[in-house]
C-alpha atoms as a PDB file:
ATOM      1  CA  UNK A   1      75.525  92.341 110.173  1.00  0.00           C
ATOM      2  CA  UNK A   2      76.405  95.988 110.585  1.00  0.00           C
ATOM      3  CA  UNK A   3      79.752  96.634 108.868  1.00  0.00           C
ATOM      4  CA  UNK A   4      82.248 100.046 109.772  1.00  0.00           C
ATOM      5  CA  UNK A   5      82.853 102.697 107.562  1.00  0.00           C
ATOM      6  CA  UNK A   6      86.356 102.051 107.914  1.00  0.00           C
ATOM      7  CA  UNK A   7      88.207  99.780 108.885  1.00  0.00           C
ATOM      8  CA  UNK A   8      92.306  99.947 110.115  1.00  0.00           C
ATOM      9  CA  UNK A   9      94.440  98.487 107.629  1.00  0.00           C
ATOM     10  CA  UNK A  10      96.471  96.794 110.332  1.00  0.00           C
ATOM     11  CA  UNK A  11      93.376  94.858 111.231  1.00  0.00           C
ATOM     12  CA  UNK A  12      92.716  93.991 107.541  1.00  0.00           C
ATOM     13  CA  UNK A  13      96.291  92.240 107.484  1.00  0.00           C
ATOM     14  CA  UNK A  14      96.462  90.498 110.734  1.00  0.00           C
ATOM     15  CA  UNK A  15      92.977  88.465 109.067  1.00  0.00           C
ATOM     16  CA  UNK A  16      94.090  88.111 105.593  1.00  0.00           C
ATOM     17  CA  UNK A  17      97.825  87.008 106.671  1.00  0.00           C
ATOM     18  CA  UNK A  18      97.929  86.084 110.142  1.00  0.00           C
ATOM     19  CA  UNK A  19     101.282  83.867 109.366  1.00  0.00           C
ATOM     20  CA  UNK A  20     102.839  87.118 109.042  1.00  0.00           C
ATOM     21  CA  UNK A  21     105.624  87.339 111.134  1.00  0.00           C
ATOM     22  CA  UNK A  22     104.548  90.855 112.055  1.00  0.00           C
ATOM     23  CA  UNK A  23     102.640  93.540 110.763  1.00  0.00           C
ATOM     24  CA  UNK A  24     105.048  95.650 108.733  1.00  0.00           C
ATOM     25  CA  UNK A  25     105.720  92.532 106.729  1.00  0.00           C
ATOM     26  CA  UNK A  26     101.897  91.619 106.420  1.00  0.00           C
ATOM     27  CA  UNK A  27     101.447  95.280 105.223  1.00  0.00           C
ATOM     28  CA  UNK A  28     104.204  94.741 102.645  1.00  0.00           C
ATOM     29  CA  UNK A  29     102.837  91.533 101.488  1.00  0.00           C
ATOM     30  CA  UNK A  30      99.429  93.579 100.477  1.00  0.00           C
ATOM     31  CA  UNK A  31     100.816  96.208  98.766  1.00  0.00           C
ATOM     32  CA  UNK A  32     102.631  93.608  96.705  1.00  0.00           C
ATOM     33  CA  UNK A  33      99.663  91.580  95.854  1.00  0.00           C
ATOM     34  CA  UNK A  34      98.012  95.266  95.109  1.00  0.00           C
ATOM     35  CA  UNK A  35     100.753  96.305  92.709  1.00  0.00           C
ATOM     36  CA  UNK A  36     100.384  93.100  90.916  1.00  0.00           C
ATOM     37  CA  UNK A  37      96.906  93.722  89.620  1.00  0.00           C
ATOM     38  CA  UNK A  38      96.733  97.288  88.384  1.00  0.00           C
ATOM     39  CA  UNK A  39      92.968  97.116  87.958  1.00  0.00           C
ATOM     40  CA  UNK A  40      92.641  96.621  91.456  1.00  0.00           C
ATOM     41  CA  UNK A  41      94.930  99.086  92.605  1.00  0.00           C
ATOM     42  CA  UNK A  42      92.779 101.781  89.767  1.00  0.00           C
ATOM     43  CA  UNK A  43      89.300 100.537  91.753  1.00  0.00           C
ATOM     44  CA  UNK A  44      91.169 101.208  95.279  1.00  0.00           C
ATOM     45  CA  UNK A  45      92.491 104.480  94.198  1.00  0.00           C
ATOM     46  CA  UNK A  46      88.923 106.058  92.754  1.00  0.00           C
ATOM     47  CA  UNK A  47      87.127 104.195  95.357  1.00  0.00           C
ATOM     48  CA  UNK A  48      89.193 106.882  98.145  1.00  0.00           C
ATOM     49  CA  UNK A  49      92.366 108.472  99.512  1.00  0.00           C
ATOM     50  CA  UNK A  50      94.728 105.688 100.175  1.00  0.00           C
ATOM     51  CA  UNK A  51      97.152 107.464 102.025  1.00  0.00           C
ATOM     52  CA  UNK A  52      95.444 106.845 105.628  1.00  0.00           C
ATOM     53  CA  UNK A  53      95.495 104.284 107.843  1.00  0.00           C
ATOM     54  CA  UNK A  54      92.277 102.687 107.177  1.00  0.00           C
ATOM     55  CA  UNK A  55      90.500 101.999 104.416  1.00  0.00           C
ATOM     56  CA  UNK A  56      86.831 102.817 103.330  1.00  0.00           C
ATOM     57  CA  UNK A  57      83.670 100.293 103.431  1.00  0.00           C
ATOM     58  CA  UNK A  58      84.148 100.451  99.452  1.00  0.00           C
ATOM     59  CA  UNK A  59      87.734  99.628  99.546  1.00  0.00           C
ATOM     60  CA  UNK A  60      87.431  96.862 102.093  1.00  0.00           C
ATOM     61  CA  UNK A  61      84.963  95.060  99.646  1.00  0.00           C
ATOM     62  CA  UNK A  62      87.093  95.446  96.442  1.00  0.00           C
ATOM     63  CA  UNK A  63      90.153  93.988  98.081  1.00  0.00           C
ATOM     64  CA  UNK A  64      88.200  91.242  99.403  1.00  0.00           C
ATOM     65  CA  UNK A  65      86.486  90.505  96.173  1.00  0.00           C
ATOM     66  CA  UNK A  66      90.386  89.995  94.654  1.00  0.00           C
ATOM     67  CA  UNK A  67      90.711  87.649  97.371  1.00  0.00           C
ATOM     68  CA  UNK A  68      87.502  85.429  96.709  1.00  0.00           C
ATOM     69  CA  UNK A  69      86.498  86.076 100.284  1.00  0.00           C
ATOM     70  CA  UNK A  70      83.105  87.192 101.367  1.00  0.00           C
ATOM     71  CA  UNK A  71      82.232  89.913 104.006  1.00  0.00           C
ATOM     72  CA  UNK A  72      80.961  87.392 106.175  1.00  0.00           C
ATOM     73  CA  UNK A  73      83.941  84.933 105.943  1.00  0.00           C
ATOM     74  CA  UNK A  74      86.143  88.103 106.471  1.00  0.00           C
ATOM     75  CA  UNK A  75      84.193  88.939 109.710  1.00  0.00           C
ATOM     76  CA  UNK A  76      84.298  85.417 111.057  1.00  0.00           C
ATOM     77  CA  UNK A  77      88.482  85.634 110.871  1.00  0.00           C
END
């Protein structure tokens, strides 16, 4: 499985909440569950700049190892 360098963080949201009602609020409900943890949110920070749209290969894997969720079951939602 090849896997980006980046990847949009719109498209992360739409498969990790895709009950959202729309994006904005799927966005929000992310950087909630990212303030909650500050460990998480250090990892995210030194894996990157988080101030773009996307985020890196690196930060794509630490977000879904808070979730429990494996690259492959990420790529198969």
């Amino acid at each position: 499985m090849v896997v980006q360098r980046t990847i949009l963080k719109q498209d992360l949201v739409k498969k990790l909440y895709p009950n959202s009602i729309s994006v904005r609020s799927a966005m929000q409900q992310l950087r909630n569950e990212i303030d909650i943890c500050p460990a998480l949110k250090k990892q995210i920070e030194q894996a990157g700049n988080t101030r773009r749209h996307y985020y890196t290969k690196q930060q794509l894997l630490l977000i879904l190892e808070h979730f429990c969720i494996t690259l492959e079951e990420f790529e198969q939602l």
